[in-house]
C-alpha atoms as a PDB file:
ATOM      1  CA  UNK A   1     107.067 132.892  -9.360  1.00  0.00           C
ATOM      2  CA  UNK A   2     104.960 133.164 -13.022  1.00  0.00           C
ATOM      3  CA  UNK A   3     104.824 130.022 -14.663  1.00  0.00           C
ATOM      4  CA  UNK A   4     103.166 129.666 -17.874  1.00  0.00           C
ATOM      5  CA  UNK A   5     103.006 126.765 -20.513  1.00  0.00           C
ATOM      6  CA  UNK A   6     103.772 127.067 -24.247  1.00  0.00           C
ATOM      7  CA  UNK A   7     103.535 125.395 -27.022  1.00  0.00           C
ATOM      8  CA  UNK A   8     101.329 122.247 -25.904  1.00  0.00           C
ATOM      9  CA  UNK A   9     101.055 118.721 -27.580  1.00  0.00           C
ATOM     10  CA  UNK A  10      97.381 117.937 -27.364  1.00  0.00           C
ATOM     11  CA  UNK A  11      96.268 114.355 -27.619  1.00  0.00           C
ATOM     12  CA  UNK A  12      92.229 113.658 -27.938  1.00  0.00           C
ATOM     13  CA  UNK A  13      90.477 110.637 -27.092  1.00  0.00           C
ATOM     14  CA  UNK A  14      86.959 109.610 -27.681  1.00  0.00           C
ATOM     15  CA  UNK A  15      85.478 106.112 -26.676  1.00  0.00           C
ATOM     16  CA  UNK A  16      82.760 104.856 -28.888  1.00  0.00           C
ATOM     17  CA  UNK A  17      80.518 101.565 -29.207  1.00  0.00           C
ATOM     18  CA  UNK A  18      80.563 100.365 -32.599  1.00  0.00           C
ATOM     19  CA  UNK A  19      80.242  96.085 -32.961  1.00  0.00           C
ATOM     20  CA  UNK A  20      84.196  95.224 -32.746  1.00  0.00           C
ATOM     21  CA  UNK A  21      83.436  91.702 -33.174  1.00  0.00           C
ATOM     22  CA  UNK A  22      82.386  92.064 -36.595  1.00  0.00           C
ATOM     23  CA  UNK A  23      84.554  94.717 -37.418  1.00  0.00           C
ATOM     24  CA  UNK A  24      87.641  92.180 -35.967  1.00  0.00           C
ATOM     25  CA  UNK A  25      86.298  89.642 -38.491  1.00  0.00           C
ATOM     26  CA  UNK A  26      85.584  91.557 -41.501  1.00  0.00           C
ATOM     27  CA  UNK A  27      89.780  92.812 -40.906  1.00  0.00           C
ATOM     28  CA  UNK A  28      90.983  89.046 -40.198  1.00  0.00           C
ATOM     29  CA  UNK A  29      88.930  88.068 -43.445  1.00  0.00           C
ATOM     30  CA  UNK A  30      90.483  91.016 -45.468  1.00  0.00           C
ATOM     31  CA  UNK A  31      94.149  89.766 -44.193  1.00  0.00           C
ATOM     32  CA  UNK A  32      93.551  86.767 -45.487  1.00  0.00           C
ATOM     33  CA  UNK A  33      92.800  88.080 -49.042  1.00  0.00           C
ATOM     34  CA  UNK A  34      95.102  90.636 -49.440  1.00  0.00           C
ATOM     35  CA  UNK A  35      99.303  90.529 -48.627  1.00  0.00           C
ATOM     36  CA  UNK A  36      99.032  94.138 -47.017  1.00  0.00           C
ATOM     37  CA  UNK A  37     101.678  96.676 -47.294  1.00  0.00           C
ATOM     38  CA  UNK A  38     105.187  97.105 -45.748  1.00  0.00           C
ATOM     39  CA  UNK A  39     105.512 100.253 -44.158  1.00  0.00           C
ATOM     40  CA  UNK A  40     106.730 100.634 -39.977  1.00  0.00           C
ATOM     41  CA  UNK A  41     104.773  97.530 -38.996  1.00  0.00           C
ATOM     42  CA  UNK A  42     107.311  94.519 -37.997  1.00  0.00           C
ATOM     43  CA  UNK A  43     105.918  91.113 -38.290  1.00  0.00           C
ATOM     44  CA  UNK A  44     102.175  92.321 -38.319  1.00  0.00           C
ATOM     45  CA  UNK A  45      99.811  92.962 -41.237  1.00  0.00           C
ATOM     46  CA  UNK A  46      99.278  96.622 -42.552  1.00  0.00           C
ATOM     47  CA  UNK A  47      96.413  96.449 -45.138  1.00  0.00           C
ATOM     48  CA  UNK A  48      96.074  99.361 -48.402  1.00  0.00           C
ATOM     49  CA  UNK A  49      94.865 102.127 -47.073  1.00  0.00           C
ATOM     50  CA  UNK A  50      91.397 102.822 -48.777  1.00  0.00           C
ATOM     51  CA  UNK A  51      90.168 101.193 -45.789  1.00  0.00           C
ATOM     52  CA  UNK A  52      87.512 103.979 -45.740  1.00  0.00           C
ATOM     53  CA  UNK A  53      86.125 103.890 -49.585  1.00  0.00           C
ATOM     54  CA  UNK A  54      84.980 100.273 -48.182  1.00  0.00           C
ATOM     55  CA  UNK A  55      81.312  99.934 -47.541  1.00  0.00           C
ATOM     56  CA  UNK A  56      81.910  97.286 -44.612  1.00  0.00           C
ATOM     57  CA  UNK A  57      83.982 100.314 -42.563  1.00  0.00           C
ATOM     58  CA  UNK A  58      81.415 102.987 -43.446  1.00  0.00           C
ATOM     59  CA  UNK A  59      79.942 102.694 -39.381  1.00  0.00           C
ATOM     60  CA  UNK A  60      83.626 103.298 -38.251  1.00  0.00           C
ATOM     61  CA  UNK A  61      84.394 106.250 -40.997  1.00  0.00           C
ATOM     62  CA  UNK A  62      81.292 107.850 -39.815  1.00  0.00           C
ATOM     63  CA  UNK A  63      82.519 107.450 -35.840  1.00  0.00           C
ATOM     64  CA  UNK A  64      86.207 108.762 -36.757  1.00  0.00           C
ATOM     65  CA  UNK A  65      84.551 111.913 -38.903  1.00  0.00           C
ATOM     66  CA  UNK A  66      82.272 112.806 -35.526  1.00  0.00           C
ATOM     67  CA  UNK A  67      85.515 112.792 -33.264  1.00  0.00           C
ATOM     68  CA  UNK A  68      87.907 114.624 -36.209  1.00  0.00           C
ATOM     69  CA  UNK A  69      84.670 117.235 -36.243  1.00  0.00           C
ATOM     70  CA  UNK A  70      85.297 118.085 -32.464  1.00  0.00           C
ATOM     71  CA  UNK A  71      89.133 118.047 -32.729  1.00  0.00           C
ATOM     72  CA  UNK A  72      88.834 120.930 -35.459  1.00  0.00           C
ATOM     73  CA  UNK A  73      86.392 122.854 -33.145  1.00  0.00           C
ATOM     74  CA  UNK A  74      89.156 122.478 -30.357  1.00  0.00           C
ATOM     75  CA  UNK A  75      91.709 123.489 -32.168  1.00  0.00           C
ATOM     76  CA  UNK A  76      90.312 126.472 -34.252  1.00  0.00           C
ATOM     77  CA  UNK A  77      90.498 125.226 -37.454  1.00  0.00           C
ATOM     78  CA  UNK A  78      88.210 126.008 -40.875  1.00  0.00           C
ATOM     79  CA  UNK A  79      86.939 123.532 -43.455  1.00  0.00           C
ATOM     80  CA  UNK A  80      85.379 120.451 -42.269  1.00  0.00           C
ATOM     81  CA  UNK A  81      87.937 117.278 -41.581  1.00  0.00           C
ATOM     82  CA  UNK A  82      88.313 114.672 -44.141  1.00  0.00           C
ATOM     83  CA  UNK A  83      90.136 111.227 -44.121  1.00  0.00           C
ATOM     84  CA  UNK A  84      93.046 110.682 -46.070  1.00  0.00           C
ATOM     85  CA  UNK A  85      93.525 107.661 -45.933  1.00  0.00           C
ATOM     86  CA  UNK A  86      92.319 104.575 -43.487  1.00  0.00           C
ATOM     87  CA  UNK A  87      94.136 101.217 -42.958  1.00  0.00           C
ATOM     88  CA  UNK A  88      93.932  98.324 -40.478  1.00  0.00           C
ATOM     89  CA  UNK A  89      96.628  96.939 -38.640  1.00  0.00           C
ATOM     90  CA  UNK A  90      96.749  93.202 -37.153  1.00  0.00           C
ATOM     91  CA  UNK A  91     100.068  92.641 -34.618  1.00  0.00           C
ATOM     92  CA  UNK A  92     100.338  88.939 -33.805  1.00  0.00           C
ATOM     93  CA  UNK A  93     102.271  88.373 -30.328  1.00  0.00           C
ATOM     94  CA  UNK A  94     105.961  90.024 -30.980  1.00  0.00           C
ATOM     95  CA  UNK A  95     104.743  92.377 -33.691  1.00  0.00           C
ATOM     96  CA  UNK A  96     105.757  96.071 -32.975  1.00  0.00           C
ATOM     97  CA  UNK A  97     105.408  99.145 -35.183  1.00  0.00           C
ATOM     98  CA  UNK A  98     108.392 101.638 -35.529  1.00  0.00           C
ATOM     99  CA  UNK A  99     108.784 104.919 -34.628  1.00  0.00           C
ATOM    100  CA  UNK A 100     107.455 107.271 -37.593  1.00  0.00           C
ATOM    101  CA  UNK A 101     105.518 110.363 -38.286  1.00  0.00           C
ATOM    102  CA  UNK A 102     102.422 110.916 -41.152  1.00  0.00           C
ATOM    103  CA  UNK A 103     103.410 113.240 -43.648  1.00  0.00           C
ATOM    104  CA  UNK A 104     100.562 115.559 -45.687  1.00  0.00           C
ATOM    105  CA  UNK A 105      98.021 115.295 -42.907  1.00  0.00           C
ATOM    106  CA  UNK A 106      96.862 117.427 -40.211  1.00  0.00           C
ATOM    107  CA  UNK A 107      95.784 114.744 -37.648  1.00  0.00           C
ATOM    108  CA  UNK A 108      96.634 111.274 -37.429  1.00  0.00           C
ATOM    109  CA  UNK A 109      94.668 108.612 -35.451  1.00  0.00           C
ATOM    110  CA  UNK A 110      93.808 105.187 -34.273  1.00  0.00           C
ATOM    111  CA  UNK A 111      90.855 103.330 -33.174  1.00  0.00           C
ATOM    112  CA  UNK A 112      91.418 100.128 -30.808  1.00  0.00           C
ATOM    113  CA  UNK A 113      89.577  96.740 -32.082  1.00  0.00           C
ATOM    114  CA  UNK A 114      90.955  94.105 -30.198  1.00  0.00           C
ATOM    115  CA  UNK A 115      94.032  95.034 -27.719  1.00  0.00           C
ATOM    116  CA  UNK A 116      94.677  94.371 -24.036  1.00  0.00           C
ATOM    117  CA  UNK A 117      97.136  95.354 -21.444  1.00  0.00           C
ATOM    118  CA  UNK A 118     100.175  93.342 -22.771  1.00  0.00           C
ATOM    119  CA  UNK A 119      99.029  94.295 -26.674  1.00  0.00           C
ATOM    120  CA  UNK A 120     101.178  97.319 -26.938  1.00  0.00           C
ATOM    121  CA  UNK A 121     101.080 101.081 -25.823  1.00  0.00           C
ATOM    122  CA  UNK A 122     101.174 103.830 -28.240  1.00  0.00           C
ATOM    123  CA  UNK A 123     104.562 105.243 -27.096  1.00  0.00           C
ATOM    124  CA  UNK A 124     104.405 109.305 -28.150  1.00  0.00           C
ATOM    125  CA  UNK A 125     107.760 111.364 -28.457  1.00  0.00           C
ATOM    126  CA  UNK A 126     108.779 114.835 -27.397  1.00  0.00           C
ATOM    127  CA  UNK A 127     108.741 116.735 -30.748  1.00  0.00           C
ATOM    128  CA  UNK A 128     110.620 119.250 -29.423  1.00  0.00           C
ATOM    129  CA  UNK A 129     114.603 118.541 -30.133  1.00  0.00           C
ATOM    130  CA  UNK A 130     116.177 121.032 -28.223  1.00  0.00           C
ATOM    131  CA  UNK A 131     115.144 118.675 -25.098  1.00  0.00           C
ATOM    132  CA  UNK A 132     117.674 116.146 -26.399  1.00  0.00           C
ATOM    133  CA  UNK A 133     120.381 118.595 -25.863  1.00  0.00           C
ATOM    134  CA  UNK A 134     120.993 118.125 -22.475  1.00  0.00           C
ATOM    135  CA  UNK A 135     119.434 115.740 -20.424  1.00  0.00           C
ATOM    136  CA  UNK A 136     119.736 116.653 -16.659  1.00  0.00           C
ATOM    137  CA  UNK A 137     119.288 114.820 -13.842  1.00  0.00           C
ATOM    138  CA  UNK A 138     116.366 114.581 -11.841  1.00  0.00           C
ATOM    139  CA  UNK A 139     114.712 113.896  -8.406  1.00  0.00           C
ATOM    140  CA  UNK A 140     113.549 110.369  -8.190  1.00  0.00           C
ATOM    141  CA  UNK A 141     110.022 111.526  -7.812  1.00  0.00           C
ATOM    142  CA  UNK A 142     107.164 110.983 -10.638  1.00  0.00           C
ATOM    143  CA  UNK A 143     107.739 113.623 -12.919  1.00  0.00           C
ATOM    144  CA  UNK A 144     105.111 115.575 -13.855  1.00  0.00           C
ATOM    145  CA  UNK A 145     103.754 115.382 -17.425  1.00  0.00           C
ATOM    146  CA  UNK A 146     105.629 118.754 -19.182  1.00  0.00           C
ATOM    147  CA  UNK A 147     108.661 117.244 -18.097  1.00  0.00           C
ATOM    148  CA  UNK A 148     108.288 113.620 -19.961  1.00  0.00           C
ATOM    149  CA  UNK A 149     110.265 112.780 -22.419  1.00  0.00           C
ATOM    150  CA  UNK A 150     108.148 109.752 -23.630  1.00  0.00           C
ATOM    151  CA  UNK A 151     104.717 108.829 -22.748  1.00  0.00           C
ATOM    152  CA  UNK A 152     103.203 105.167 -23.481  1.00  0.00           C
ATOM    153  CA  UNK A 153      99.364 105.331 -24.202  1.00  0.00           C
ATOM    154  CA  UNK A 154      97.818 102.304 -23.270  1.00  0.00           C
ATOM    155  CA  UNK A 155      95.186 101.156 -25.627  1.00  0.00           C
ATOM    156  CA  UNK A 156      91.661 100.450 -24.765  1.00  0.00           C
ATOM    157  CA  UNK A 157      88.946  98.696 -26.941  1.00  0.00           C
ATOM    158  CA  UNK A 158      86.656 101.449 -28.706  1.00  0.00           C
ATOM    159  CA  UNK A 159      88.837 104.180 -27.990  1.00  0.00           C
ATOM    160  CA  UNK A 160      89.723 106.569 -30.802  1.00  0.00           C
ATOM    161  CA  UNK A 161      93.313 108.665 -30.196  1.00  0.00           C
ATOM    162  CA  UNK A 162      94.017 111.529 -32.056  1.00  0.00           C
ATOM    163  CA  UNK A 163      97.596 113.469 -32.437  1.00  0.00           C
ATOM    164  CA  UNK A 164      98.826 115.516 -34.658  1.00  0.00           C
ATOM    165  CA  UNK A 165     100.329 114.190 -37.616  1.00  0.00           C
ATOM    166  CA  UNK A 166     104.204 115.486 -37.202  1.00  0.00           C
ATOM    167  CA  UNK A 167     104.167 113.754 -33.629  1.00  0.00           C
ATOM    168  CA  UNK A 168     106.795 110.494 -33.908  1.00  0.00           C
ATOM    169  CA  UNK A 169     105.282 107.705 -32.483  1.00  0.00           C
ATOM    170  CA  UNK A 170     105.209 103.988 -32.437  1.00  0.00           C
ATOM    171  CA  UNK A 171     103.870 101.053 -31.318  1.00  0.00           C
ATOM    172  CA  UNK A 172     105.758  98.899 -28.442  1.00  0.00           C
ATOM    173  CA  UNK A 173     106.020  95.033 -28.773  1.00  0.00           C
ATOM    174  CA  UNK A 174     102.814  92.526 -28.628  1.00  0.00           C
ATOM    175  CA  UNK A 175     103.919  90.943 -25.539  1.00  0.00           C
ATOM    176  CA  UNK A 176     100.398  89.165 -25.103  1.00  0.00           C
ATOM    177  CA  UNK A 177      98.946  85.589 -26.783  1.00  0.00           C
ATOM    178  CA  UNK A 178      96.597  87.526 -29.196  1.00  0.00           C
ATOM    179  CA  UNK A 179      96.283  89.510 -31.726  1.00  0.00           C
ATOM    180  CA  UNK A 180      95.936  93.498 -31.270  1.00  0.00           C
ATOM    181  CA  UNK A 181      94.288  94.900 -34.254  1.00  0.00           C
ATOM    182  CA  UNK A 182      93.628  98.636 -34.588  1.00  0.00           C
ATOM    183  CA  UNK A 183      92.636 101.005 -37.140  1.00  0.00           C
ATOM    184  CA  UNK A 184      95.155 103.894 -38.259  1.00  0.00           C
ATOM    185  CA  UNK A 185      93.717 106.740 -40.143  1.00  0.00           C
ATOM    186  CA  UNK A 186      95.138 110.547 -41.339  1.00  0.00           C
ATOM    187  CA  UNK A 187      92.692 113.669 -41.091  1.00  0.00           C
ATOM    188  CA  UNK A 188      93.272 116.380 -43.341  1.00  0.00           C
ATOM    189  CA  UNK A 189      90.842 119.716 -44.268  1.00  0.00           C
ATOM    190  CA  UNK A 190      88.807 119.707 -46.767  1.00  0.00           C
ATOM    191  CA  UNK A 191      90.244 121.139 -50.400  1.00  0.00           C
ATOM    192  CA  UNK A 192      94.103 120.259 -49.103  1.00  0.00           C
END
């Protein structure tokens, strides 16, 4: 039998060592001065998102440009990578994030401050929606990967993820006793 594979979803992921301490604080102490937006995030803290025009962030910005810069090389693309926009999230124990894509960017991202096992997964959706058509049934074996439906990502402190930006995700339920903060960030090419 030929098998091939089309039409991939590639997620990167890039650990880095950056001082998440301070970078925990300096988020904390900006959530206490600012009310944040409202966007998908459900009784957690979503600051503005000019997170990156702010000197205090410049180590991280720097980090996130380096992994964007290998992303582009991996997937072929011109122009160097620039960020759109940057913002810091901060889900208290039964915060959750809904499921939503990032519109006018070419890669969307997050980097993992504080989480642990019980903080949340990233939970990634098939894009493709003829799979929702019909939904057979299957062995009860573990399925492998091209054949998932939904995949939960779990997070990991000083690990950048990187998807692209039409890919719905979300962010399952704080089920631990601390906070999980993470930075979200959009890539997009230079002169877009």
């Amino acid at each position: 039998m030929i098998k091939e594979q089309y039409f991939p979803t590639n997620i990167y992921g890039k650990d880095i060592k950056i001082d998440n301490n301070k970078l925990s604080e300096d988020i904390i102490k900006w959530s206490k001065q600012d009310s944040g937006l409202k966007k998908t995030n459900v009784n957690g803290w979503h600051s503005t998102t000019d997170m990156a025009t702010k000197e205090e962030y410049k180590i991280l910005v720097d980090e996130i440009l380096t992994a964007s810069k290998e992303v582009f090389k991996e997937e072929f693309l011109e122009r160097k990578p620039i960020i759109g926009n940057m913002w810091a999230n901060i889900n208290p124990p039964g915060a959750t994030n809904t499921a939503h894509i990032h519109p006018n960017a070419h890669f969307s991202g997050v980097y993992y401050v504080n989480t642990n096992a019980k903080s949340g997964p990233l939970k990634i959706m098939d894009p493709r929606p003829g799979v929702q058509m019909v939904m057979p049934i299957r062995q009860k074996e573990e399925l492998p990967k091209h054949l998932w439906r939904d995949a939960f990502l779990d997070p990991f402190i000083g690990r950048i993820l990187m998807f692209p930006a039409w890919l719905w995700h979300s962010v399952e339920t704080n089920e631990s006793d601390k906070l999980r903060i993470s930075v979200s960030f959009n890539i997009v090419q230079e002169g877009f």
